[in-house]
PDB file of N, CA and C in Angstrom:
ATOM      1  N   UNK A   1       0.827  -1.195   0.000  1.00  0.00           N
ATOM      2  CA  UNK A   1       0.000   0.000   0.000  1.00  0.00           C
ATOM      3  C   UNK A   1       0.866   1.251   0.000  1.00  0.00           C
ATOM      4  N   UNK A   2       2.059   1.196  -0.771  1.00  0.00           N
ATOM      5  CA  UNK A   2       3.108   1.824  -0.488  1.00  0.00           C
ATOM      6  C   UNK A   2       3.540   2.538  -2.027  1.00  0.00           C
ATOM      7  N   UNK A   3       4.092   4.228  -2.096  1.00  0.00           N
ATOM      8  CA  UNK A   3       4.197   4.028  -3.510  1.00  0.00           C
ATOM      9  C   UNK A   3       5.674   3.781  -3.708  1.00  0.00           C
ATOM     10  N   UNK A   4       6.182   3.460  -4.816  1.00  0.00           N
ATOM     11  CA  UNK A   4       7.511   3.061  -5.379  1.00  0.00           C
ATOM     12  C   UNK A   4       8.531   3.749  -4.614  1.00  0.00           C
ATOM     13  N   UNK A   5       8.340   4.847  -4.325  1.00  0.00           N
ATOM     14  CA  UNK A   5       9.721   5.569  -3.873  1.00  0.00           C
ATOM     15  C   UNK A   5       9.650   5.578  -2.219  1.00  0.00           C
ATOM     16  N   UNK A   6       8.703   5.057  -1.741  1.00  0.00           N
ATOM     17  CA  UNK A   6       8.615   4.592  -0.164  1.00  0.00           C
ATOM     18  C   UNK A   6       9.044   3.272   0.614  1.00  0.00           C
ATOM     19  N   UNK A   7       9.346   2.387  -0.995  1.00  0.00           N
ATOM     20  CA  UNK A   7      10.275   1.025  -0.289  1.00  0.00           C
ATOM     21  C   UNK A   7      11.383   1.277  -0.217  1.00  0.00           C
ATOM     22  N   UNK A   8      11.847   0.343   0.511  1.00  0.00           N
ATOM     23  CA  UNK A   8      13.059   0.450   1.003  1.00  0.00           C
ATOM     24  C   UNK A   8      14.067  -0.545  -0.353  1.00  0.00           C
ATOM     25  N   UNK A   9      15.345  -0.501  -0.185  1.00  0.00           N
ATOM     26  CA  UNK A   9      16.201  -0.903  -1.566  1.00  0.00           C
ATOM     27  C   UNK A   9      15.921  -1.922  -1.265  1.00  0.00           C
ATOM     28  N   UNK A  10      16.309  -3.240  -0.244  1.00  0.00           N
ATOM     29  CA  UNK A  10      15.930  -4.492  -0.425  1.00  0.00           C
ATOM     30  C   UNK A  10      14.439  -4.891  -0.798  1.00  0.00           C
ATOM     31  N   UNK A  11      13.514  -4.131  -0.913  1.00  0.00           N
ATOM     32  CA  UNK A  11      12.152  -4.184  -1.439  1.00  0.00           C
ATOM     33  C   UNK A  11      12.399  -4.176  -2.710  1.00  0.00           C
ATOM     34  N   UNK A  12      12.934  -2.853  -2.809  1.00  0.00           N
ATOM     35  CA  UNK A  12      13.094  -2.870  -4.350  1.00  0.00           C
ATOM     36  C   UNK A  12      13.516  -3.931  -5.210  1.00  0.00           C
ATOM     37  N   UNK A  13      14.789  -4.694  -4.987  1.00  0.00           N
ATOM     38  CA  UNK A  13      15.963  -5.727  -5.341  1.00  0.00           C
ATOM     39  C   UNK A  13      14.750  -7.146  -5.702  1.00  0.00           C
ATOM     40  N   UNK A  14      14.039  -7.316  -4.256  1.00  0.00           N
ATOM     41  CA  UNK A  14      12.865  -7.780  -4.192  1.00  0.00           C
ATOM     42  C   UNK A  14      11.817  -8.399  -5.380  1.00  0.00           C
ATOM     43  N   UNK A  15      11.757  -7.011  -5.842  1.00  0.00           N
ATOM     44  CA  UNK A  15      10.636  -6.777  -6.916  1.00  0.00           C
ATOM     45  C   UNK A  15      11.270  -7.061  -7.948  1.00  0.00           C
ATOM     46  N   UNK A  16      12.413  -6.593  -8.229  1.00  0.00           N
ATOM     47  CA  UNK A  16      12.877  -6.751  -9.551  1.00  0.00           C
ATOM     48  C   UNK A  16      13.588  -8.135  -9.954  1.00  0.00           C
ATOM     49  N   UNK A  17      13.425  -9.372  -8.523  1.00  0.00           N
ATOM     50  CA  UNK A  17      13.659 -10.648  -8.602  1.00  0.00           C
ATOM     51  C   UNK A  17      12.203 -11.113  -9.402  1.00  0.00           C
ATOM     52  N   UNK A  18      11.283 -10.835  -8.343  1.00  0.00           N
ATOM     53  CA  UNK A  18       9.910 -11.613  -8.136  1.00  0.00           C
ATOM     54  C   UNK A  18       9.163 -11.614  -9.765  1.00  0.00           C
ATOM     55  N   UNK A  19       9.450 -10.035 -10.023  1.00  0.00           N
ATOM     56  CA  UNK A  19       7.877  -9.604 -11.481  1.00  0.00           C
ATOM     57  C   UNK A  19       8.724 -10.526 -11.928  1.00  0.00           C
ATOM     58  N   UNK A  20      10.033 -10.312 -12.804  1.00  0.00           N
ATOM     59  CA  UNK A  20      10.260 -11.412 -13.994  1.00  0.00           C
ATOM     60  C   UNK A  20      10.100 -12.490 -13.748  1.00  0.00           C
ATOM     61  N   UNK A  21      10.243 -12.922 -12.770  1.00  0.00           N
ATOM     62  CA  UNK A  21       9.778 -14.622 -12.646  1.00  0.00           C
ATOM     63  C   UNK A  21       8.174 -15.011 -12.744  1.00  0.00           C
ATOM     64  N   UNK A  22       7.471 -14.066 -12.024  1.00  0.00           N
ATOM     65  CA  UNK A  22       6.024 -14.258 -12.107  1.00  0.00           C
ATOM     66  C   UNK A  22       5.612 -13.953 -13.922  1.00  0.00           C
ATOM     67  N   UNK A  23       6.259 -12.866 -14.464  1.00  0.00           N
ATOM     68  CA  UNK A  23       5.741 -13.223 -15.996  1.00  0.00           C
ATOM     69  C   UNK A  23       6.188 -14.217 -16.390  1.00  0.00           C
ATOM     70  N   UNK A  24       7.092 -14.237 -16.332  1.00  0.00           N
ATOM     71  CA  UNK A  24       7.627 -15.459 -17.616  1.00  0.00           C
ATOM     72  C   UNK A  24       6.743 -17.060 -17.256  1.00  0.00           C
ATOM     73  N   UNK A  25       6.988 -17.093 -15.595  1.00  0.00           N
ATOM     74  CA  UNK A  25       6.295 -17.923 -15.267  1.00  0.00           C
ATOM     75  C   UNK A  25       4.505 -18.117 -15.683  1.00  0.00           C
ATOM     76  N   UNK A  26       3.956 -17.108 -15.792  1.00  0.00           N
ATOM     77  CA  UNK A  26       2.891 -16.747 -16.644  1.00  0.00           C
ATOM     78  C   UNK A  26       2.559 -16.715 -18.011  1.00  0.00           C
ATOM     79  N   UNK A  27       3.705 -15.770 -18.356  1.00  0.00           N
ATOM     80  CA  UNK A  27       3.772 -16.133 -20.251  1.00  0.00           C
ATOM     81  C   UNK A  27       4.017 -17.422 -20.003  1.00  0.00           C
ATOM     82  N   UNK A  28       4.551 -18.437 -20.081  1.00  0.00           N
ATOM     83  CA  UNK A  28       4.618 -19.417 -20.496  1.00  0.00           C
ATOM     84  C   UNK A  28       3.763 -20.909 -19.908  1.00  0.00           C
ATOM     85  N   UNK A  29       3.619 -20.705 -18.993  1.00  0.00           N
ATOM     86  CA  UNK A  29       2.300 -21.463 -18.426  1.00  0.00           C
ATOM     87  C   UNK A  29       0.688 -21.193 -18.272  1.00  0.00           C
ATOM     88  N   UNK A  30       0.466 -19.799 -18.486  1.00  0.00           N
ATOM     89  CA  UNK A  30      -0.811 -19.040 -18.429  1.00  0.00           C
ATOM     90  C   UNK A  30      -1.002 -19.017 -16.942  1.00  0.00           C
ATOM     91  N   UNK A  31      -0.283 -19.129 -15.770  1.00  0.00           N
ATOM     92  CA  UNK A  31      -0.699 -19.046 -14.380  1.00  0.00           C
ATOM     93  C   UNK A  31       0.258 -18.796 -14.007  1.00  0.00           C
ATOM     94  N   UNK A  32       0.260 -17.966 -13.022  1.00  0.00           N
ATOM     95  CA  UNK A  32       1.342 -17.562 -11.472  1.00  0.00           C
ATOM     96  C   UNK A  32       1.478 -18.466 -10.494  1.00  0.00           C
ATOM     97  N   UNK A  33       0.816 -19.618 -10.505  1.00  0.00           N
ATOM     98  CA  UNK A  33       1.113 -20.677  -9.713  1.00  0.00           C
ATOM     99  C   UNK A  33       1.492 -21.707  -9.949  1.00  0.00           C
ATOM    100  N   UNK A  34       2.621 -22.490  -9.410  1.00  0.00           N
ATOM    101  CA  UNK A  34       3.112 -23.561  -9.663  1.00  0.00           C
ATOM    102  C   UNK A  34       2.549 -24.848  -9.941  1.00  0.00           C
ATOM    103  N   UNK A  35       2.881 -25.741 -11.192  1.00  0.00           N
ATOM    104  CA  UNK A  35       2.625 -27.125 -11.429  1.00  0.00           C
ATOM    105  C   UNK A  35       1.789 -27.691 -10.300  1.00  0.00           C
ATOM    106  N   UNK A  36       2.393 -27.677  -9.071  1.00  0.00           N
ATOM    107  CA  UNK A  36       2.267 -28.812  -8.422  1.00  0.00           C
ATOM    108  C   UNK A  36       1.226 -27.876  -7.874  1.00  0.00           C
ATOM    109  N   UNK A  37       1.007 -26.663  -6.785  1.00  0.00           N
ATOM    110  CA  UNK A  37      -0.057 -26.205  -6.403  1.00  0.00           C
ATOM    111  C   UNK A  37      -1.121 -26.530  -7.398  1.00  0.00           C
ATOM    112  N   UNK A  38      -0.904 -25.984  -8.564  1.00  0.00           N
ATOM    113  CA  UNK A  38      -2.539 -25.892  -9.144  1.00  0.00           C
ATOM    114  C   UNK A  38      -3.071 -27.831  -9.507  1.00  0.00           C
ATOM    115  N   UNK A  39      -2.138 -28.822  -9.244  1.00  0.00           N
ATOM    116  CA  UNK A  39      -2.837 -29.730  -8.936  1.00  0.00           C
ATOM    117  C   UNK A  39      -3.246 -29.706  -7.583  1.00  0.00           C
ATOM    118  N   UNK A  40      -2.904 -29.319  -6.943  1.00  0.00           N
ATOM    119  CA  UNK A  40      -3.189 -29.654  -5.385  1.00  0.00           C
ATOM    120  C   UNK A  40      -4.589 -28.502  -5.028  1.00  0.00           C
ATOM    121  N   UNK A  41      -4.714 -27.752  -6.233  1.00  0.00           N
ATOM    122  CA  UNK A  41      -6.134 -26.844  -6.206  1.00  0.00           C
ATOM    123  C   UNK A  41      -7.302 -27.646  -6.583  1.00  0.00           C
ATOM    124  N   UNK A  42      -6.827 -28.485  -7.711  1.00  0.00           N
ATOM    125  CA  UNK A  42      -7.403 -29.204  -8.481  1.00  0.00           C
ATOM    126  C   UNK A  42      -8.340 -30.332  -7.898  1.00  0.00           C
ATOM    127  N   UNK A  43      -7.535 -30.994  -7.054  1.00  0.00           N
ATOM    128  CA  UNK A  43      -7.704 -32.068  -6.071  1.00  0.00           C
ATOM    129  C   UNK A  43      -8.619 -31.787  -5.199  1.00  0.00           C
ATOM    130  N   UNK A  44      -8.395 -30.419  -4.607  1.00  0.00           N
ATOM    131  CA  UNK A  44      -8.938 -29.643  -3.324  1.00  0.00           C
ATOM    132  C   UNK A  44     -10.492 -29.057  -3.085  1.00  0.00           C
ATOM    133  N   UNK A  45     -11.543 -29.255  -3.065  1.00  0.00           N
ATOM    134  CA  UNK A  45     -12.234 -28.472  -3.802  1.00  0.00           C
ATOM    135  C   UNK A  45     -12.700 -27.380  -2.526  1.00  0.00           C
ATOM    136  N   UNK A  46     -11.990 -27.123  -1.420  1.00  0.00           N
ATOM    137  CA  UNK A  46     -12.291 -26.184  -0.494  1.00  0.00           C
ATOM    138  C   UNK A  46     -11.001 -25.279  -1.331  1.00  0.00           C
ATOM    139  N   UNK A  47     -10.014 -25.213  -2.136  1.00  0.00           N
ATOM    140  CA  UNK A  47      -8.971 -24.476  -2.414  1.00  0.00           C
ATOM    141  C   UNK A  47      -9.526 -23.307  -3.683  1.00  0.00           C
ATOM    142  N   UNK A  48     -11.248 -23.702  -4.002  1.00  0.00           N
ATOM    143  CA  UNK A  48     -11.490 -23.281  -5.518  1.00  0.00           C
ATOM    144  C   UNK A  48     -12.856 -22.518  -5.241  1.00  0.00           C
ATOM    145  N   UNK A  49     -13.402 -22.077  -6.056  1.00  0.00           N
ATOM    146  CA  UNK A  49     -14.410 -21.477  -5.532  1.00  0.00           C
ATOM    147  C   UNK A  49     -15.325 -22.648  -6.932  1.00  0.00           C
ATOM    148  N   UNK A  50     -15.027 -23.025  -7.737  1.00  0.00           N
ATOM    149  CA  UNK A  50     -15.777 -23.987  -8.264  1.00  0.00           C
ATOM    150  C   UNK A  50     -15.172 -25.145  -8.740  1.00  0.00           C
ATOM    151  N   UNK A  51     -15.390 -26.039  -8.382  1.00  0.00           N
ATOM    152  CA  UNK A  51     -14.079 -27.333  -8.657  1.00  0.00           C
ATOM    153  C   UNK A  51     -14.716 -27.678 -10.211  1.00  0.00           C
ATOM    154  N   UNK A  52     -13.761 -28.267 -10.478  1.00  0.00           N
ATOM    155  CA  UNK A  52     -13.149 -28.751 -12.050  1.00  0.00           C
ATOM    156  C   UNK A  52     -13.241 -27.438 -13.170  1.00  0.00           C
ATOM    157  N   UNK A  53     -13.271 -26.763 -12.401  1.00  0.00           N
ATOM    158  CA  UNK A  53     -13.186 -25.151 -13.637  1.00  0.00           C
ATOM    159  C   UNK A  53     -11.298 -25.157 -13.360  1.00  0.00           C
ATOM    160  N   UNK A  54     -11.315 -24.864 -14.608  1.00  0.00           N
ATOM    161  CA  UNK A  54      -9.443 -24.915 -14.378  1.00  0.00           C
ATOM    162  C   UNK A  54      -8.693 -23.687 -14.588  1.00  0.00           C
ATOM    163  N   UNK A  55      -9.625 -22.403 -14.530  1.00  0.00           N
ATOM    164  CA  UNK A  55      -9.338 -21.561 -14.611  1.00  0.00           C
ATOM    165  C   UNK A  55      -8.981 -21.201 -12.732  1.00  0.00           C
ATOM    166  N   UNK A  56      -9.955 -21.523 -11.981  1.00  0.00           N
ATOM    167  CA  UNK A  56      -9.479 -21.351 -10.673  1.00  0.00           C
ATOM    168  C   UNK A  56      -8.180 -21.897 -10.161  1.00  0.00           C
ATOM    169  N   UNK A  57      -7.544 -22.799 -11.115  1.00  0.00           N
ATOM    170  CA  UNK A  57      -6.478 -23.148 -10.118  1.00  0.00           C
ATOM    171  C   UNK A  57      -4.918 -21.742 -10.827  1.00  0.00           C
ATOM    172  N   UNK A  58      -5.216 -21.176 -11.709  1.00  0.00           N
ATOM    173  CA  UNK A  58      -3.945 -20.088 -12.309  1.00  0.00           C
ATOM    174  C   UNK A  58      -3.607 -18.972 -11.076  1.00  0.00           C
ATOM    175  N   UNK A  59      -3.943 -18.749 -10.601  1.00  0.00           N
ATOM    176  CA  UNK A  59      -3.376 -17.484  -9.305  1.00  0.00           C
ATOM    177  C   UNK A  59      -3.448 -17.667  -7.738  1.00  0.00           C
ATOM    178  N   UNK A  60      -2.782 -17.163  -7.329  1.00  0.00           N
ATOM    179  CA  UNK A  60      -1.841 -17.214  -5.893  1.00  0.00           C
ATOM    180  C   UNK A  60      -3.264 -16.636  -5.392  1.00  0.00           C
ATOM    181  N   UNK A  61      -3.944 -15.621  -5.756  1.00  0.00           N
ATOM    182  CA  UNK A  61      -4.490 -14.711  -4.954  1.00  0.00           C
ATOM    183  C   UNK A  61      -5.966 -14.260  -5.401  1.00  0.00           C
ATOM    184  N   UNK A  62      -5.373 -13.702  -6.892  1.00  0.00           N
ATOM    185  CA  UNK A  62      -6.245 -13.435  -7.637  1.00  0.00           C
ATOM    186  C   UNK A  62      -7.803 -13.711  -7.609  1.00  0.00           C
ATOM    187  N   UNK A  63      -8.631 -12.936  -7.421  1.00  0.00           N
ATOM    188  CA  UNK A  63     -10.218 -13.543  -7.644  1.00  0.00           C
ATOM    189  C   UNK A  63     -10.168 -15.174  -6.630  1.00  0.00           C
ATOM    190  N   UNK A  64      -9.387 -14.933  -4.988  1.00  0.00           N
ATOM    191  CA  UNK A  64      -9.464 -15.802  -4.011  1.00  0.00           C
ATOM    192  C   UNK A  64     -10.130 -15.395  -3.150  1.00  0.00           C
ATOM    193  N   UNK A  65     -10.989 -14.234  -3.169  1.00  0.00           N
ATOM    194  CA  UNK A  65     -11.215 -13.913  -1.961  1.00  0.00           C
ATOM    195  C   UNK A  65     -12.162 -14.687  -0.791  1.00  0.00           C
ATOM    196  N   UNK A  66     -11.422 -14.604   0.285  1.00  0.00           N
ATOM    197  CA  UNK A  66     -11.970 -15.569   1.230  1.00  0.00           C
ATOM    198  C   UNK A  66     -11.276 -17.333   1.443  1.00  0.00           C
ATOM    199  N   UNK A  67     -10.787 -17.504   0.312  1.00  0.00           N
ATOM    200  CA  UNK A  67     -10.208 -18.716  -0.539  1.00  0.00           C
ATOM    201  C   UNK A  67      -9.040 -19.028   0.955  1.00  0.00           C
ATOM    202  N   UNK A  68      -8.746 -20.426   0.946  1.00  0.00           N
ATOM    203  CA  UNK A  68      -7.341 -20.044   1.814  1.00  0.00           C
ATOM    204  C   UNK A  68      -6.341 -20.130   0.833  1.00  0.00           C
ATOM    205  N   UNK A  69      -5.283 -19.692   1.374  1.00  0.00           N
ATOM    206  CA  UNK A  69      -3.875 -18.811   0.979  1.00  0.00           C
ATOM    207  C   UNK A  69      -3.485 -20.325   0.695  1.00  0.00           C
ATOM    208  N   UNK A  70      -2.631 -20.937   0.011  1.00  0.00           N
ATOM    209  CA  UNK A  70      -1.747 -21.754  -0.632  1.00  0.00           C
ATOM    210  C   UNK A  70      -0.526 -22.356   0.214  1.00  0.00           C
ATOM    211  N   UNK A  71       0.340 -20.982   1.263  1.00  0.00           N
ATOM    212  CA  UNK A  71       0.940 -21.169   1.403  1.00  0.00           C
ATOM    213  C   UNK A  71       0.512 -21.406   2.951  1.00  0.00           C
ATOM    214  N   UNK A  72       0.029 -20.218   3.692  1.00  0.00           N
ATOM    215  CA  UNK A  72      -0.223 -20.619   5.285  1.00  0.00           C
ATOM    216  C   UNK A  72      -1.870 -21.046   5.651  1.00  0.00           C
ATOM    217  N   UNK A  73      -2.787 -20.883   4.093  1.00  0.00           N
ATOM    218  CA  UNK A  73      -4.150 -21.452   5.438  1.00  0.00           C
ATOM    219  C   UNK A  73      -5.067 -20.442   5.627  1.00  0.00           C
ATOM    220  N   UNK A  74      -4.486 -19.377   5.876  1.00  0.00           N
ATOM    221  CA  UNK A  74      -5.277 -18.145   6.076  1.00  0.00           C
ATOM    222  C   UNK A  74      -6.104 -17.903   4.782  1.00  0.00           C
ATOM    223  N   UNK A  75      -7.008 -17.111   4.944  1.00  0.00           N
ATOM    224  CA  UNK A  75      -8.386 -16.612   4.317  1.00  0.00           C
ATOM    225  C   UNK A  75      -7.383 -15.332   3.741  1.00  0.00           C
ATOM    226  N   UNK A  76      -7.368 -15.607   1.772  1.00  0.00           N
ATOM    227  CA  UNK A  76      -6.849 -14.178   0.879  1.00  0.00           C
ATOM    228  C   UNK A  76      -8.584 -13.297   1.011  1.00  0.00           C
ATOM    229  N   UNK A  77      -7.677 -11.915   1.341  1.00  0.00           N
ATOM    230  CA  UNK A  77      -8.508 -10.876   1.066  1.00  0.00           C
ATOM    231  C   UNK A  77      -8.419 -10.059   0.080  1.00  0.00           C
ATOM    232  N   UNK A  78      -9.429  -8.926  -0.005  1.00  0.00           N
ATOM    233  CA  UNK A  78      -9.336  -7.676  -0.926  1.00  0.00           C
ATOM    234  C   UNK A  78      -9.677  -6.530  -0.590  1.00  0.00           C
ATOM    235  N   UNK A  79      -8.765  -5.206  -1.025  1.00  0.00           N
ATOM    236  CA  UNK A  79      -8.992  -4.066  -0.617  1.00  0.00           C
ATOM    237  C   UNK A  79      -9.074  -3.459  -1.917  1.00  0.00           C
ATOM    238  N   UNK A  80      -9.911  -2.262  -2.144  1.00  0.00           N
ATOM    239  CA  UNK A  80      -9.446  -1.066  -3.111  1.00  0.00           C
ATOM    240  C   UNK A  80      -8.587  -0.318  -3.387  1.00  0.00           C
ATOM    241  N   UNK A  81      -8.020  -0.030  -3.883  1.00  0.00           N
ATOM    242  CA  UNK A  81      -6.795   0.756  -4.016  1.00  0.00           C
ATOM    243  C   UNK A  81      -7.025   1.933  -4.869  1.00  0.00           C
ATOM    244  N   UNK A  82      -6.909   2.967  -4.707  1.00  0.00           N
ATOM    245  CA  UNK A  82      -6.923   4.258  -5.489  1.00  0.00           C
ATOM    246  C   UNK A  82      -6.119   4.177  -6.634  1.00  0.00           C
ATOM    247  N   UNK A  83      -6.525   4.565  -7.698  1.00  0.00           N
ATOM    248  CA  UNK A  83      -5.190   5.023  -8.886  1.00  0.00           C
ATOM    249  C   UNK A  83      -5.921   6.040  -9.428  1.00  0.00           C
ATOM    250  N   UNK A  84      -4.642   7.203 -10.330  1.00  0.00           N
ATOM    251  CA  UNK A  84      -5.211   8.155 -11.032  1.00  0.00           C
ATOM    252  C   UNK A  84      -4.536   8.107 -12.069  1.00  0.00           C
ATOM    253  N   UNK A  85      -5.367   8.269 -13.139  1.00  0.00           N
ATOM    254  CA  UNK A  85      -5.281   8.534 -14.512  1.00  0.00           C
ATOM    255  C   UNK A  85      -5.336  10.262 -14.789  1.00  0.00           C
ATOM    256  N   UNK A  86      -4.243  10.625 -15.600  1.00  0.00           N
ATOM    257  CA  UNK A  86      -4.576  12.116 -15.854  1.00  0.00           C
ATOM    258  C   UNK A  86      -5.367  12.373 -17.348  1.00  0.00           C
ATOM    259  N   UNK A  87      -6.439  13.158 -16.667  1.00  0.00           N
ATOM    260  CA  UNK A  87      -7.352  13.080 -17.834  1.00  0.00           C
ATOM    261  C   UNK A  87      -6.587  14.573 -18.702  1.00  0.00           C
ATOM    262  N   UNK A  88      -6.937  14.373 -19.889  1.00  0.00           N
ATOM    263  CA  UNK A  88      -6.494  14.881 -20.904  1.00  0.00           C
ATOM    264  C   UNK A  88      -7.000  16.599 -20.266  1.00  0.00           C
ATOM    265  N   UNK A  89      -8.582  17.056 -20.117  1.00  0.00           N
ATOM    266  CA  UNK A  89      -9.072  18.185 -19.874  1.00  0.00           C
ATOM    267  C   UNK A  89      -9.152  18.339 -18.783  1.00  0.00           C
ATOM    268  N   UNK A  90      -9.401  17.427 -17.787  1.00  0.00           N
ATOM    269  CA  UNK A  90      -9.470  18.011 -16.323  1.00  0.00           C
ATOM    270  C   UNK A  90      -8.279  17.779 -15.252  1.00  0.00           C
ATOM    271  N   UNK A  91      -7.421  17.300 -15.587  1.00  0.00           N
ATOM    272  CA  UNK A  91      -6.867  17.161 -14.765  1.00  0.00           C
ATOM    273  C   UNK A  91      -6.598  15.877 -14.106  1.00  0.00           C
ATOM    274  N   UNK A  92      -6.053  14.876 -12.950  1.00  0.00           N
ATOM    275  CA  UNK A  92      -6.532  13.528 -12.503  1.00  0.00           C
ATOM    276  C   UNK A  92      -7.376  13.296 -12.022  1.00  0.00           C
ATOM    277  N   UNK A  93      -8.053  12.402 -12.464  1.00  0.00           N
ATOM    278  CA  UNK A  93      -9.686  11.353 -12.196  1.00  0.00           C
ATOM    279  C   UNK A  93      -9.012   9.926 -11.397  1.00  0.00           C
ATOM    280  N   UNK A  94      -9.601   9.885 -10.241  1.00  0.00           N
ATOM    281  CA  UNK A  94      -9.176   8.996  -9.313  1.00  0.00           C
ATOM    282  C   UNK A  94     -10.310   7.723  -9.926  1.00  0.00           C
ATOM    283  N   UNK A  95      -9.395   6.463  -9.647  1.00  0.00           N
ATOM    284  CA  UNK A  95     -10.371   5.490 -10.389  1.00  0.00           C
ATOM    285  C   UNK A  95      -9.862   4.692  -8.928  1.00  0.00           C
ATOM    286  N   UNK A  96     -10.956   3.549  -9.044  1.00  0.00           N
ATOM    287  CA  UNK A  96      -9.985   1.993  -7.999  1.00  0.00           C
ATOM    288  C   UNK A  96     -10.125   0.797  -8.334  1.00  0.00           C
ATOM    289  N   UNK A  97      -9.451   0.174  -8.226  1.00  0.00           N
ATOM    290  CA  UNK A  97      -9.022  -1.377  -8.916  1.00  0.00           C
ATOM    291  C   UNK A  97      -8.874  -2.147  -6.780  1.00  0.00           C
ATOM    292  N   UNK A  98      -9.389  -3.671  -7.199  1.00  0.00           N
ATOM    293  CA  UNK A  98      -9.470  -4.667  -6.494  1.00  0.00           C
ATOM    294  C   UNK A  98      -8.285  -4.977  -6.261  1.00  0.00           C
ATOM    295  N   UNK A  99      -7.484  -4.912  -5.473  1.00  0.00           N
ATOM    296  CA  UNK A  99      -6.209  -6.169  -4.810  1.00  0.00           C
ATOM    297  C   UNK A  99      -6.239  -7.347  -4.106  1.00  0.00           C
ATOM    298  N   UNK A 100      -5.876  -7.912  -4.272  1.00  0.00           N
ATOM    299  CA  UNK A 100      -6.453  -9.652  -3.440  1.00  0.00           C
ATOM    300  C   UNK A 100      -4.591  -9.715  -2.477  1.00  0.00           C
ATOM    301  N   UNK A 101      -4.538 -10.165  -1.863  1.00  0.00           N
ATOM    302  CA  UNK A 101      -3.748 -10.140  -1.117  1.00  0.00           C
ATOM    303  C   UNK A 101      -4.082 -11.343  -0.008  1.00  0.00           C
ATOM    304  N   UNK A 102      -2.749 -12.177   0.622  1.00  0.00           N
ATOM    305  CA  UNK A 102      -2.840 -13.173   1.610  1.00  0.00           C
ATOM    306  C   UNK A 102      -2.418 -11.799   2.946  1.00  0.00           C
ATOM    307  N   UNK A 103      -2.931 -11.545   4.289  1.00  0.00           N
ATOM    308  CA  UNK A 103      -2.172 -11.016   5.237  1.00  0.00           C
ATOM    309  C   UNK A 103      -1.282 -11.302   5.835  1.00  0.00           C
ATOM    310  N   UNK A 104      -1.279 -12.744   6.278  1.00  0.00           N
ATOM    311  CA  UNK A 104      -0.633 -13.411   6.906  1.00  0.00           C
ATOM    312  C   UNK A 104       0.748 -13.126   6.016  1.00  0.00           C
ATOM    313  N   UNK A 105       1.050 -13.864   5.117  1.00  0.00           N
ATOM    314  CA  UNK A 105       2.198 -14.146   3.979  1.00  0.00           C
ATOM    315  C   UNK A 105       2.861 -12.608   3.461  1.00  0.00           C
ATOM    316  N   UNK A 106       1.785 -11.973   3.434  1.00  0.00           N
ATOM    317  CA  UNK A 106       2.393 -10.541   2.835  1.00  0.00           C
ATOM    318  C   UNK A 106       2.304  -9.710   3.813  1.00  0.00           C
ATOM    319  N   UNK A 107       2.146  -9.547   4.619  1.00  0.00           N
ATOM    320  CA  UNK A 107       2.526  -9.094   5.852  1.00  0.00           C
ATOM    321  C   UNK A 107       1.928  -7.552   6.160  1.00  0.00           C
ATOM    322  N   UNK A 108       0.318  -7.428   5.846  1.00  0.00           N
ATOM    323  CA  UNK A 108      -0.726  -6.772   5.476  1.00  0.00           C
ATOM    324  C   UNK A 108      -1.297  -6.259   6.768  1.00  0.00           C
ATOM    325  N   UNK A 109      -1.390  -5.343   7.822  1.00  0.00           N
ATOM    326  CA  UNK A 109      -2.164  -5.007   8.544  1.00  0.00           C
ATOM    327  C   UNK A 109      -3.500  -4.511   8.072  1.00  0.00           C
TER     328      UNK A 109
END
């Protein structure tokens, strides 16, 4: 909930490990989650919000809400998040987009 220039450098270092792995890992599998999790989603049907749809097993977080977390168990949530777009005539127009987030794991008050 932090903007770019408020992390700290090992955050930063962080990020610039994590995104490329999560795309590529994406481009090339169509999901952010690993082989073996999204069988173990698959299997699970408390892990999905509709079992044998196989679109539920592609994300960590994503469209989980309430879902448990993958890694500890806990219930992923969602908050709004503000963003602004600068409009061409007026100036910035505040819009908000959904974040899904684990607390526990990401370390979310």
């Amino acid at each position: 909930w932090r903007k770019i220039g408020e992390l700290k450098q090992r955050e930063l270092k962080c990020l610039g490990r994590t995104v490329p792995e999560l795309s590529l890992r994406s481009y090339s599998s169509g999901a952010t989650v690993p082989d073996e999790d999204r069988e173990r989603m698959a299997r699970d049907p408390s892990l999905v919000y509709q079992a044998g749809r196989e679109y539920g097993t592609r994300h960590f977080v994503f469209r989980r809400t309430n879902l448990p977390c993958l890694r500890c168990g806990g219930p992923i949530k969602q908050l709004r998040q503000a963003t602004y777009n600068s409009g061409e005539s007026e100036g910035e127009e505040e819009r908000t987009r959904i974040i899904y987030f684990c607390p526990k794991c990401q370390n979310v008050r």
